[in-house]
Structure formats: structure tokens, C-alpha cells
Protein backbone atom coordinates (compact mmCIF):
# COMPACT_ATOMS: atom_id res chain seq x y z
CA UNK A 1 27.44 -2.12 24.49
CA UNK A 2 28.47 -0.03 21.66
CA UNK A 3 32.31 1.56 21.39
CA UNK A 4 32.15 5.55 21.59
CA UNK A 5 33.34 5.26 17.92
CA UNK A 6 30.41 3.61 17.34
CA UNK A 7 28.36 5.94 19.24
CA UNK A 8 29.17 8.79 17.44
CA UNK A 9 28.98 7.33 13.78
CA UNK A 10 25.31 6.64 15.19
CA UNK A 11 24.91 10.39 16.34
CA UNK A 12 26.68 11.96 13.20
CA UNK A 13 24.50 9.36 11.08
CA UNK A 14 21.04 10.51 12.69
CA UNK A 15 21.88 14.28 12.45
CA UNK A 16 22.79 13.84 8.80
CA UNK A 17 19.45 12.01 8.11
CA UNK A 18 17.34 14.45 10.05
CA UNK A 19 18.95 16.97 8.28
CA UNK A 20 18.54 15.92 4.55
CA UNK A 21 14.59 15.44 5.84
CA UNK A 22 13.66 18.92 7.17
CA UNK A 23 15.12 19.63 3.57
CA UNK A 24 13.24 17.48 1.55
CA UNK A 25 10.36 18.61 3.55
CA UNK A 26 11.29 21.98 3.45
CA UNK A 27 11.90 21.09 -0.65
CA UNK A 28 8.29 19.70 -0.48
CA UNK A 29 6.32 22.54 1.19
CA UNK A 30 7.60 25.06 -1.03
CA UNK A 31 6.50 23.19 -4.14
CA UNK A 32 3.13 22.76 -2.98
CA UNK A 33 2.93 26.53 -2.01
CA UNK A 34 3.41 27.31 -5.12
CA UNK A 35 0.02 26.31 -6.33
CA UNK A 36 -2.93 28.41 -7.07
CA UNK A 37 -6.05 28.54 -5.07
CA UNK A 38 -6.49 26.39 -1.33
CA UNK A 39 -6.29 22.88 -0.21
CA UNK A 40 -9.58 21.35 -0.07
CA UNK A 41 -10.82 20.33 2.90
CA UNK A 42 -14.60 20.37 2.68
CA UNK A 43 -16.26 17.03 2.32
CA UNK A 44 -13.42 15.19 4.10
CA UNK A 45 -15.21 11.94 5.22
CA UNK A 46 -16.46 11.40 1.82
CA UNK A 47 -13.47 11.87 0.02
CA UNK A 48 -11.54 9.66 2.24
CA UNK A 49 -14.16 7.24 1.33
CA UNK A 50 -13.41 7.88 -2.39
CA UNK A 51 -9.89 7.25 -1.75
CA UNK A 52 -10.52 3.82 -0.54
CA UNK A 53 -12.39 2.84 -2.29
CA UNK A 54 -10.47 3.71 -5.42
CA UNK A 55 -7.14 2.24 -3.98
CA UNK A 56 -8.83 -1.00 -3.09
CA UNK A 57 -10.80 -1.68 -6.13
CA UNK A 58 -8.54 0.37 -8.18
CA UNK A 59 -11.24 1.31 -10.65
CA UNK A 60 -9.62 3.94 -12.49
CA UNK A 61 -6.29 1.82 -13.65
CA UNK A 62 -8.56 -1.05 -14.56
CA UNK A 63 -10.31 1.07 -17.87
CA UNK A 64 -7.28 0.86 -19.90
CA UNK A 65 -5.34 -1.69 -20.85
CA UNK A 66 -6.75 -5.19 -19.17
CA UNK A 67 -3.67 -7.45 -18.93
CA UNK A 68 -1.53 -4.87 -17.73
CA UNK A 69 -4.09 -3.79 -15.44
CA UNK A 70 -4.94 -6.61 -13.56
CA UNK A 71 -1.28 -8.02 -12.86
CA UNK A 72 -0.98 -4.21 -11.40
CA UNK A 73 -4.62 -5.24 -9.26
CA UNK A 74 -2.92 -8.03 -8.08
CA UNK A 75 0.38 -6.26 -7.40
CA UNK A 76 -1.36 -3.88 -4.90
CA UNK A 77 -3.54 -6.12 -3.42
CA UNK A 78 -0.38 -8.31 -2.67
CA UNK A 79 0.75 -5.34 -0.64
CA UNK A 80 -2.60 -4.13 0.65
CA UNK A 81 -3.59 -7.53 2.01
């Protein structure tokens, strides 16, 4: 059982991080309404697809640069799998 000290650090600790996230969020949303035009939404399956596809095989890094490349293919596979 935790000590009412303890208790509260807990609830002052959990307020405090719930409160620096609604403001990074906050931070976050404002930034990206700042852009011209509207998010994209059409063609959703396919692009998820895409997205995939890319992050598994990761295509687009491996053009440039080989050797750094494929120790970076190797990297995110090692997290990915």
C-alpha cells in the first residue's frame, strides 16, 4: 500500500504530465493548421497500402547511399520484426 505522500507525488506527477500533453498537442494542432489547402483523405486504403509497403521494404532510403542504407534496413526491421 502506498503512503499518502506517495499518493499525492503520484497525483501531482500525473496532472503535470497530462498537462504538458494537452500542450504539446495543443502545440501540435496549431502547427498543422497552419498549412494551406485540406488533409487528404481520398484513396485511404491504398495509401495505407503505400505506407506499408514503403516502411517494410523501405524502398525510398535504399536509392542513396547502399552501406548506410542497408544497416538502416536492418535497423528497422530489428524493430519491426
Amino acid at each position: 500500500m502506498l503512503t499518502i505522500v506517495e499518493k499525492l507525488l503520484f497525483l501531482l506527477l500525473s496532472a503535470g504530465s497530462l498537462y504538458l500533453a494537452q500542450r504539446y498537442f495543443r502545440q501540435t494542432l496549431q502547427v498543422i493548421n497552419r498549412g494551406e489547402g485540406e488533409l487528404a483523405i481520398d484513396h485511404m486504403p491504398q495509401r495505407m497500402w503505400r505506407a506499408l509497403e514503403v516502411t517494410v521494404s523501405q524502398r525510398t532510403v535504399l536509392k542513396t547511399r547502399r552501406g548506410t542504407s542497408v544497416m538502416h534496413l536492418f535497423v528497422v526491421w530489428g524493430f519491426l520484426f
